[in-house]
PDB file of N, CA and C in Angstrom:
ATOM      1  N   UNK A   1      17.272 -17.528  76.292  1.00  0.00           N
ATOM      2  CA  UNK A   1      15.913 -17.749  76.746  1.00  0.00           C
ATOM      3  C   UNK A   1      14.965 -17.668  75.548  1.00  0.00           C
ATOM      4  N   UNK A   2      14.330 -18.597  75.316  1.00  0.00           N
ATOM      5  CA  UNK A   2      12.889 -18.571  74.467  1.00  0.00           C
ATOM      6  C   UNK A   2      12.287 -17.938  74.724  1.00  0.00           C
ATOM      7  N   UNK A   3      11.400 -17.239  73.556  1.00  0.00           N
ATOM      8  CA  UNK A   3       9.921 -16.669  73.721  1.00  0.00           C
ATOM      9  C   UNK A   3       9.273 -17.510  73.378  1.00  0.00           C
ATOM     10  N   UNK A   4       8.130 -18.133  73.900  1.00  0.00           N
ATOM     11  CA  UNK A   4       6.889 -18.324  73.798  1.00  0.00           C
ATOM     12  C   UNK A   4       6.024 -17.956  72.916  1.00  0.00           C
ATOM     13  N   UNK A   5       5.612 -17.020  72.812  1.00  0.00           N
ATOM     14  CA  UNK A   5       4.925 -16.433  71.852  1.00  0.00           C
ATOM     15  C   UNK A   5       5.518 -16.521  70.713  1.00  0.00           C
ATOM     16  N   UNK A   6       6.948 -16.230  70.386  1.00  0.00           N
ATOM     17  CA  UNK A   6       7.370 -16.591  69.120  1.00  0.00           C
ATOM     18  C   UNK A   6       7.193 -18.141  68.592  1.00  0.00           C
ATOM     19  N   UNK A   7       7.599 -18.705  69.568  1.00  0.00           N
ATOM     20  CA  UNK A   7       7.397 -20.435  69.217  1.00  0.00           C
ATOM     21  C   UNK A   7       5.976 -20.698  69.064  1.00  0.00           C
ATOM     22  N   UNK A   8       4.968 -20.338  69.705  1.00  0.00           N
ATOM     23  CA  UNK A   8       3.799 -20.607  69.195  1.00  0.00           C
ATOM     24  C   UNK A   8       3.226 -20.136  67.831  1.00  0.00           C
ATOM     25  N   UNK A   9       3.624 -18.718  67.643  1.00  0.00           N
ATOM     26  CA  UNK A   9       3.428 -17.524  66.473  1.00  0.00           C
ATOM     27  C   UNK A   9       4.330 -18.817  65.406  1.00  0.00           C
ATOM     28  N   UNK A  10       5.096 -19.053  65.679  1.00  0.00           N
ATOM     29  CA  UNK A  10       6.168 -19.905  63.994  1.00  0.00           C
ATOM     30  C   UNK A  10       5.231 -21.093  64.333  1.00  0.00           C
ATOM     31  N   UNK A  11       4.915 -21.661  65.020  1.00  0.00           N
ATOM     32  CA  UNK A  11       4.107 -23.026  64.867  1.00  0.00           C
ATOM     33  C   UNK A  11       3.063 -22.959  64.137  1.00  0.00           C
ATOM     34  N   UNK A  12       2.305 -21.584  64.216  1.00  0.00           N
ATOM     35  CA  UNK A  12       1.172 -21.921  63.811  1.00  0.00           C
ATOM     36  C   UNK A  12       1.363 -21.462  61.988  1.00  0.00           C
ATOM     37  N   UNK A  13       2.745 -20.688  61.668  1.00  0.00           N
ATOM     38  CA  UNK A  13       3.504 -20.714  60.709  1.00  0.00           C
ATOM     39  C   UNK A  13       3.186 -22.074  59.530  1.00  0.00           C
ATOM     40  N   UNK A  14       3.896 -22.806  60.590  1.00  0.00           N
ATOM     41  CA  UNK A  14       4.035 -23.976  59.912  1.00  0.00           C
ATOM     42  C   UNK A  14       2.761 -24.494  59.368  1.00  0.00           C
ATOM     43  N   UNK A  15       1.860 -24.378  60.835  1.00  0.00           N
ATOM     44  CA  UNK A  15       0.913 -25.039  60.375  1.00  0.00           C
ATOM     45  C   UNK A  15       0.287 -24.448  59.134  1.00  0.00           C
ATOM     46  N   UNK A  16       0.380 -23.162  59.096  1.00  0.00           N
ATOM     47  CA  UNK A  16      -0.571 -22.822  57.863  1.00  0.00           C
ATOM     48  C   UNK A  16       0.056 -22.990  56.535  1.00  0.00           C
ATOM     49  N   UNK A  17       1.525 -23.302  56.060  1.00  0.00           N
ATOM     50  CA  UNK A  17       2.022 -23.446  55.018  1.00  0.00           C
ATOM     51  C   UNK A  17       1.737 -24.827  54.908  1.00  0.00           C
ATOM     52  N   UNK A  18       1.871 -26.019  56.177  1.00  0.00           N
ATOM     53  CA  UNK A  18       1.541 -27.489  55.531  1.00  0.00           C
ATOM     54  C   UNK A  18       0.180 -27.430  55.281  1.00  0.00           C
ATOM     55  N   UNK A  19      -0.626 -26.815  55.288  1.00  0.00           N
ATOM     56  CA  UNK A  19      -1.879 -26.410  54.775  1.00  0.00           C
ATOM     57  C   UNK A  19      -2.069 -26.374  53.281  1.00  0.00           C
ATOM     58  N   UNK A  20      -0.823 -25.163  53.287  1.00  0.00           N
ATOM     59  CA  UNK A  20      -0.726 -24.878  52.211  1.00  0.00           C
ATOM     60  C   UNK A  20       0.378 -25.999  50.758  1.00  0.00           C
ATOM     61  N   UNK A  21       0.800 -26.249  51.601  1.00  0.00           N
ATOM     62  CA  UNK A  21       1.326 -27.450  50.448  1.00  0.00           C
ATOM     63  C   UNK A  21       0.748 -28.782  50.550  1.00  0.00           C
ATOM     64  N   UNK A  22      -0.394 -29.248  51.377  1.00  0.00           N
ATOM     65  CA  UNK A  22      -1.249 -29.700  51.046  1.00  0.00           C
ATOM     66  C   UNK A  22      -2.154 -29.664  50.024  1.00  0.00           C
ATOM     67  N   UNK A  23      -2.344 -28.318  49.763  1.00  0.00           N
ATOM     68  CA  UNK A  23      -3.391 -27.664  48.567  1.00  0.00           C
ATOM     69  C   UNK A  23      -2.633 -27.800  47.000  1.00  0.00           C
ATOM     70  N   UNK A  24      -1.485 -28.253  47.270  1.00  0.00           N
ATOM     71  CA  UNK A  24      -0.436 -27.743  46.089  1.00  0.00           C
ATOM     72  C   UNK A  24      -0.206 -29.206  45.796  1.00  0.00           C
ATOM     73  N   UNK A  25      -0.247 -30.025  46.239  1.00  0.00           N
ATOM     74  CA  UNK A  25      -0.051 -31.214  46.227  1.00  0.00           C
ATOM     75  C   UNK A  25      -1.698 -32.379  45.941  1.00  0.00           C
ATOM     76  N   UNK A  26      -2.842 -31.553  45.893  1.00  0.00           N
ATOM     77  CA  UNK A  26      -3.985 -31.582  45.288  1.00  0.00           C
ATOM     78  C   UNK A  26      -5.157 -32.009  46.314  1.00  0.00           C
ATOM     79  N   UNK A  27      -4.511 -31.784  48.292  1.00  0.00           N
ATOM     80  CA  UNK A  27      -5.453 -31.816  49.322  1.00  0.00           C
ATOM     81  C   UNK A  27      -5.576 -30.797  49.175  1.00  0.00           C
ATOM     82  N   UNK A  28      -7.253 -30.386  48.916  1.00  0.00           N
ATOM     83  CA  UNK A  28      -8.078 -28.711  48.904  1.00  0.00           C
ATOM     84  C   UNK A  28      -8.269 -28.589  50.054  1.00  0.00           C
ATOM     85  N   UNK A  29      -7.755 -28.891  51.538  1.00  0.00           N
ATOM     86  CA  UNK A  29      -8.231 -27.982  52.661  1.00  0.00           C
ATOM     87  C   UNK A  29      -7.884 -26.946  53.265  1.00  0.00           C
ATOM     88  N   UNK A  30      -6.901 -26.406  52.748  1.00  0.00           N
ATOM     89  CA  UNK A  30      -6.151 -25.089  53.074  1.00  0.00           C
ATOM     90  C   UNK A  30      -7.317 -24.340  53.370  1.00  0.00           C
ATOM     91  N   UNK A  31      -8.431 -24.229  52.818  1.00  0.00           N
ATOM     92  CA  UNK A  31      -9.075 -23.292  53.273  1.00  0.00           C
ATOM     93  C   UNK A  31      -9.894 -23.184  54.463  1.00  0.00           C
ATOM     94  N   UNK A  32     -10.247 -24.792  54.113  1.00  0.00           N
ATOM     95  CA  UNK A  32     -11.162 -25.039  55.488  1.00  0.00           C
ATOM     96  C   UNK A  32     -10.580 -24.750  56.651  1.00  0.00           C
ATOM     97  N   UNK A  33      -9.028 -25.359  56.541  1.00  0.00           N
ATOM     98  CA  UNK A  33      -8.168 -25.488  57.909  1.00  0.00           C
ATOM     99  C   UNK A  33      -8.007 -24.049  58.369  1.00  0.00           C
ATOM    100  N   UNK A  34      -7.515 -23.049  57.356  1.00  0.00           N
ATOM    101  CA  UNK A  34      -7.585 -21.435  57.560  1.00  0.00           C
ATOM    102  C   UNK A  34      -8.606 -20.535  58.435  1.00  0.00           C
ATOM    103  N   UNK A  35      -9.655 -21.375  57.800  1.00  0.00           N
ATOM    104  CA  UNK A  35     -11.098 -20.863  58.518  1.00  0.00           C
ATOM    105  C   UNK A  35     -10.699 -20.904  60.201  1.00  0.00           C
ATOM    106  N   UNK A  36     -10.747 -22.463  60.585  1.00  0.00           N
ATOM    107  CA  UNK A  36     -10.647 -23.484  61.679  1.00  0.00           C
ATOM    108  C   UNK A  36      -9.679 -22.761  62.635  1.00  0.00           C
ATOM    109  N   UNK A  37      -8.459 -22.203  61.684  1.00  0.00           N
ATOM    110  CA  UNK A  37      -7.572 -21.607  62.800  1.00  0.00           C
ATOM    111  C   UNK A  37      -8.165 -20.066  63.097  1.00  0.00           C
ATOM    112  N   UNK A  38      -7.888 -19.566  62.026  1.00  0.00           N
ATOM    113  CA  UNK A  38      -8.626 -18.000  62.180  1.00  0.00           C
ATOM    114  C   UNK A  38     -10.035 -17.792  63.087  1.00  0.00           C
ATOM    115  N   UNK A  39     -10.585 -19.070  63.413  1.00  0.00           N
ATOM    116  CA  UNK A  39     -11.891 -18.778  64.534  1.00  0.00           C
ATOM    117  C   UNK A  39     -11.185 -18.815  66.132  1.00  0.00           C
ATOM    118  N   UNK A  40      -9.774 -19.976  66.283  1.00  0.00           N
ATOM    119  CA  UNK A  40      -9.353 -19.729  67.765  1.00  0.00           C
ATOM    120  C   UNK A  40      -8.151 -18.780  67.534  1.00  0.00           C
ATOM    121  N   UNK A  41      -8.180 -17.322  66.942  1.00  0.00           N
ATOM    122  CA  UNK A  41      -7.196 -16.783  67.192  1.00  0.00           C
ATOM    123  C   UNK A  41      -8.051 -15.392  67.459  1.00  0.00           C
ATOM    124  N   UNK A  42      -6.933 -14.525  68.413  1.00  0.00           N
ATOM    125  CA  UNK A  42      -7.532 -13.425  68.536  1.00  0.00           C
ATOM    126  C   UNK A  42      -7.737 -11.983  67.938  1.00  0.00           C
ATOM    127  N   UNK A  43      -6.589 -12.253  67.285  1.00  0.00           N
ATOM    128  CA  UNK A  43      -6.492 -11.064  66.049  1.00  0.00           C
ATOM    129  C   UNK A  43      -6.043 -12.017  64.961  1.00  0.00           C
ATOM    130  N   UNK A  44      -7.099 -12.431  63.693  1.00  0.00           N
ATOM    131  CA  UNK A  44      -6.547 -12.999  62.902  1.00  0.00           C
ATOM    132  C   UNK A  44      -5.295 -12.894  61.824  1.00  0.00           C
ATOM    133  N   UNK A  45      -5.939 -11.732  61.322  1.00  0.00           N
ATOM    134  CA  UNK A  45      -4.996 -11.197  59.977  1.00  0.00           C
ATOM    135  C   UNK A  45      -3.531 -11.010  61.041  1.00  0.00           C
ATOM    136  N   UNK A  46      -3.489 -10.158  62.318  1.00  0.00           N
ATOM    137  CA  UNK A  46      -1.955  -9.941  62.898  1.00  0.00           C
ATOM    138  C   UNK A  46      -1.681 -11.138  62.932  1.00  0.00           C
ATOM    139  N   UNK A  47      -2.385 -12.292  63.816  1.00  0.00           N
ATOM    140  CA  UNK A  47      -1.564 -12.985  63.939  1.00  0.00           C
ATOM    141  C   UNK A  47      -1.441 -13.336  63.136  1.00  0.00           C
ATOM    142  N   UNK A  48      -1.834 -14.281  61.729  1.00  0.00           N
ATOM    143  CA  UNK A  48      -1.239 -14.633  60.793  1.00  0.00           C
ATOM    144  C   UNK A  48       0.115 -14.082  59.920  1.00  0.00           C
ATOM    145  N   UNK A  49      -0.052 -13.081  60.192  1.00  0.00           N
ATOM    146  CA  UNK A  49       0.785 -12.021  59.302  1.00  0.00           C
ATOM    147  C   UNK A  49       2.346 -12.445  60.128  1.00  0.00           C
ATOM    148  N   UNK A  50       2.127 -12.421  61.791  1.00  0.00           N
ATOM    149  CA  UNK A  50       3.041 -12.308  62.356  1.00  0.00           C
ATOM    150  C   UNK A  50       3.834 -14.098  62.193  1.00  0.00           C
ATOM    151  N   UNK A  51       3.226 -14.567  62.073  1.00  0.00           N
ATOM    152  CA  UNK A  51       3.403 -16.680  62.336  1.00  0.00           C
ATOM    153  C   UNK A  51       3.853 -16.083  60.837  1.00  0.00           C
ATOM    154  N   UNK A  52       4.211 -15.999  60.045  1.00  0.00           N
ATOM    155  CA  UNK A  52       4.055 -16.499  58.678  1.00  0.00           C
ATOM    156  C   UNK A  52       5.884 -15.395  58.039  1.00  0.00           C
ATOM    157  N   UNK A  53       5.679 -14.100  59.176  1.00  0.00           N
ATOM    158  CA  UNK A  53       6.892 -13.585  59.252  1.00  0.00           C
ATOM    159  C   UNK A  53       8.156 -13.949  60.368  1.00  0.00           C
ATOM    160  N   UNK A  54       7.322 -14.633  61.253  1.00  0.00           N
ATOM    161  CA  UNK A  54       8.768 -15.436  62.085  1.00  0.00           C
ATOM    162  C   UNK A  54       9.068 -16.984  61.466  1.00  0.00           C
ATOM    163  N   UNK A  55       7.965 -17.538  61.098  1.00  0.00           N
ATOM    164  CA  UNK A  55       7.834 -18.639  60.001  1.00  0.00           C
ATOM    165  C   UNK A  55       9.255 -18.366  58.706  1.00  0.00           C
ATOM    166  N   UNK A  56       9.289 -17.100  58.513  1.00  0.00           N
ATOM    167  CA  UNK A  56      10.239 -16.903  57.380  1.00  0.00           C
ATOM    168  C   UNK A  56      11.487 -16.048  57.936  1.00  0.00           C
ATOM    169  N   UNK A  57      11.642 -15.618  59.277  1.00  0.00           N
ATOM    170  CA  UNK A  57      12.705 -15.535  59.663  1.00  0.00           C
ATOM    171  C   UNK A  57      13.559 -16.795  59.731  1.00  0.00           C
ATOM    172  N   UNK A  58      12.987 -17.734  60.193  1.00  0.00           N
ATOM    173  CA  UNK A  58      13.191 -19.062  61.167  1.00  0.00           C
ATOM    174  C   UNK A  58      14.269 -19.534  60.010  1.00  0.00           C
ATOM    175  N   UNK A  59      13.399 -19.373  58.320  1.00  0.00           N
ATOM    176  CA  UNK A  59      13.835 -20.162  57.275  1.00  0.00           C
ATOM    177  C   UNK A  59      15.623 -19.323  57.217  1.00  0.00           C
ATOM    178  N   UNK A  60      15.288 -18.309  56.726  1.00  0.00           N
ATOM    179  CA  UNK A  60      16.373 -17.569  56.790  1.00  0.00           C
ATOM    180  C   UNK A  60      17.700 -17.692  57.573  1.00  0.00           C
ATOM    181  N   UNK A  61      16.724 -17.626  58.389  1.00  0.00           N
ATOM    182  CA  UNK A  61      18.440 -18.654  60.099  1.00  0.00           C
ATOM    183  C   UNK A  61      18.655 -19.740  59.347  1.00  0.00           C
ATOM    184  N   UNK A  62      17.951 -20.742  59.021  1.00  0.00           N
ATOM    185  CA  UNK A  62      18.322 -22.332  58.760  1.00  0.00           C
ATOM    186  C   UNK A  62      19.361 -22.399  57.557  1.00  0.00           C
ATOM    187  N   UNK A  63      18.667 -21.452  56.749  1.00  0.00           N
ATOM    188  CA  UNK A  63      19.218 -21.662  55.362  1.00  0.00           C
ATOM    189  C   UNK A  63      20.819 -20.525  55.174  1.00  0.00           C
ATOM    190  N   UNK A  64      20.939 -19.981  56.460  1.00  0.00           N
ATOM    191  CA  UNK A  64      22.482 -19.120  56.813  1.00  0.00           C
ATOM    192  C   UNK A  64      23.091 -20.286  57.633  1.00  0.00           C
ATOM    193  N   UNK A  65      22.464 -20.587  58.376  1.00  0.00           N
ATOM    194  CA  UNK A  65      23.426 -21.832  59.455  1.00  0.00           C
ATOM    195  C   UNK A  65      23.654 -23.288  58.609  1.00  0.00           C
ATOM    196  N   UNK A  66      23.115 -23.574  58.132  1.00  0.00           N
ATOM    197  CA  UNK A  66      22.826 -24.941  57.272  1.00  0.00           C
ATOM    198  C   UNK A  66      23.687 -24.638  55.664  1.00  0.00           C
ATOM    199  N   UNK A  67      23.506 -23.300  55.152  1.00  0.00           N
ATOM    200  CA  UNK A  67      24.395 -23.582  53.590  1.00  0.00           C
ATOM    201  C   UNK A  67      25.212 -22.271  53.781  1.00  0.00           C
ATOM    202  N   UNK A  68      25.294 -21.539  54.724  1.00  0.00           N
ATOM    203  CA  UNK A  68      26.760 -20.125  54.608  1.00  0.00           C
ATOM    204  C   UNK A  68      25.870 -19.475  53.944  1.00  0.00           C
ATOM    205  N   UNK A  69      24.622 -19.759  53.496  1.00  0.00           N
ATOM    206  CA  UNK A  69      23.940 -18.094  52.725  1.00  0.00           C
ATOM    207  C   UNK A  69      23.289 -16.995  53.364  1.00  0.00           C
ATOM    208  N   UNK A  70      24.091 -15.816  52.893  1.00  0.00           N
ATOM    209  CA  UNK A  70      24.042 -14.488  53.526  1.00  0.00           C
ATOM    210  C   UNK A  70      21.792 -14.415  53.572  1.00  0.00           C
ATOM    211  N   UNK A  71      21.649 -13.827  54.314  1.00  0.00           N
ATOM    212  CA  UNK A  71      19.748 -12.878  54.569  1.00  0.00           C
ATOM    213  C   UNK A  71      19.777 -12.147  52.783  1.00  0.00           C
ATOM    214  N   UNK A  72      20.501 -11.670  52.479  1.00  0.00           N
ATOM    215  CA  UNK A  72      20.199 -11.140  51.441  1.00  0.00           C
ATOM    216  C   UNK A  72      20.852 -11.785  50.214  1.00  0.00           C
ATOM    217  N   UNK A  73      21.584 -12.704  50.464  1.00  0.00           N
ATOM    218  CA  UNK A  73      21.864 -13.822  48.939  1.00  0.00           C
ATOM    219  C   UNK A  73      20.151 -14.335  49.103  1.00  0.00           C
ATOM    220  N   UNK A  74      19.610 -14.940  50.123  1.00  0.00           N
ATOM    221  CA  UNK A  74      18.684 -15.588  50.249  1.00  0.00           C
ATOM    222  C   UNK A  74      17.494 -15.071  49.415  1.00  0.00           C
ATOM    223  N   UNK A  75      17.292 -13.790  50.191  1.00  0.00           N
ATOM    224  CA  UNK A  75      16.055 -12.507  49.465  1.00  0.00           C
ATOM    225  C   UNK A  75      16.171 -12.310  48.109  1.00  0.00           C
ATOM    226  N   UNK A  76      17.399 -12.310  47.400  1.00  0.00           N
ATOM    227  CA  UNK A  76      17.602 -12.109  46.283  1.00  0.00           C
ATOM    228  C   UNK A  76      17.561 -12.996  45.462  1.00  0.00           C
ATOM    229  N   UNK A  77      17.808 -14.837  46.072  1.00  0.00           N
ATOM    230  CA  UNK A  77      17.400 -15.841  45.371  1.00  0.00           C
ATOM    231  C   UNK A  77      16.159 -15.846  44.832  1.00  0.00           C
ATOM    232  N   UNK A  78      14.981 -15.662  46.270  1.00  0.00           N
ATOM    233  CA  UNK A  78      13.747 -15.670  46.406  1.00  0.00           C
ATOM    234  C   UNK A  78      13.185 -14.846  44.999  1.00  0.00           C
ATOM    235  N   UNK A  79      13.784 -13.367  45.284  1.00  0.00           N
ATOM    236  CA  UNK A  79      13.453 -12.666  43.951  1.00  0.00           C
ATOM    237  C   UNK A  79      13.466 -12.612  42.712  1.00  0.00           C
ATOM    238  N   UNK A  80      14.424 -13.106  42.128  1.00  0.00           N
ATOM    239  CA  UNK A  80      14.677 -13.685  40.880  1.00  0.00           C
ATOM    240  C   UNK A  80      13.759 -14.962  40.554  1.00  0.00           C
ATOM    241  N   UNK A  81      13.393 -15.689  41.536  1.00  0.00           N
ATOM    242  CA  UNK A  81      12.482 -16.896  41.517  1.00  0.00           C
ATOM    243  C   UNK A  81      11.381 -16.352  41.245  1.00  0.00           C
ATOM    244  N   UNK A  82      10.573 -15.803  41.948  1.00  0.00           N
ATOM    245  CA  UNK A  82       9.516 -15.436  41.677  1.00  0.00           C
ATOM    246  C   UNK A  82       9.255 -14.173  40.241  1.00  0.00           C
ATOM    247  N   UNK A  83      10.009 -13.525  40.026  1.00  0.00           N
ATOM    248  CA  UNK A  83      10.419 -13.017  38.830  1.00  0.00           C
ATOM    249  C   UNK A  83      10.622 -13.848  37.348  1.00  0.00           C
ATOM    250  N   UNK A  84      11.127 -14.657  37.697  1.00  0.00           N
ATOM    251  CA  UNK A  84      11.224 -15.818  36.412  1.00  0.00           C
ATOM    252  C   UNK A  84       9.857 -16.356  36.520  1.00  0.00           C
ATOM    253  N   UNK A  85       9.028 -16.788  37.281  1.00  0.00           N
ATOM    254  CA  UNK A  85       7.710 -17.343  37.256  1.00  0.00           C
ATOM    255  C   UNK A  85       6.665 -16.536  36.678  1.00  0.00           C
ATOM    256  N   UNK A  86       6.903 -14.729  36.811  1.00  0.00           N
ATOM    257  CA  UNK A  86       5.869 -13.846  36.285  1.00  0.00           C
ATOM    258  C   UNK A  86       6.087 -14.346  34.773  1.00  0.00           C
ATOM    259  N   UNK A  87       7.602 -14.197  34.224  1.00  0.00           N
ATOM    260  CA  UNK A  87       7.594 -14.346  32.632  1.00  0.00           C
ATOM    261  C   UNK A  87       7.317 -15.520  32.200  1.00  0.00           C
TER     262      UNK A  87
END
C-alpha cells in the first residue's frame, strides 16, 4: 500500500531539485519557484526538509535496485565526491 503523503512529500522533491538544476544549467528561477512553493505549503522548512529526504531515499532504492549498490557504497560515493570538490 502507498502513502500519499510520501508520494506527494518526493514530488514536491523533485520538483524543487528540477528547480534546482534549472539554476545550474543557467535558468535563475530556483528561487522564485522556491518562494511560489514555500507560500502553498504549511510548514515550509519541514516540509521541504522532509520532500528532499524521501526525494533521496527514493534515489538510494533506484540506485540499489538498478546497479546492486549497497545504501552505504552509495553514501560513501556521495562522500568522497563532495570531498574531492572542497580540494
Amino acid at each position: 500500500m502507498s502513502d500519499p503523503y510520501r508520494i506527494k512529500s518526493t514530488l514536491l522533491g523533485v520538483e524543487i531539485m528540477t528547480a534546482w538544476a534549472a539554476s545550474q544549467a543557467g535558468n535563475d528561477f530556483m528561487g522564485e519557484r522556491l518562494e511560489a512553493l514555500k507560500r502553498d505549503l504549511e510548514d515550509p522548512t519541514n516540509d521541504i526538509i522532509t520532500a528532499l529526504t524521501n526525494l533521496s531515499a527514493y534515489l538510494l532504492q533506484l540506485r540499489h535496485e538498478e546497479q546492486g549498490a549497497s545504501f552505504s557504497e552509495t553514501l560513501q560515493l556521495i562522500a568522497r565526491y563532495v570531498s574531492q570538490q572542497e580540494g
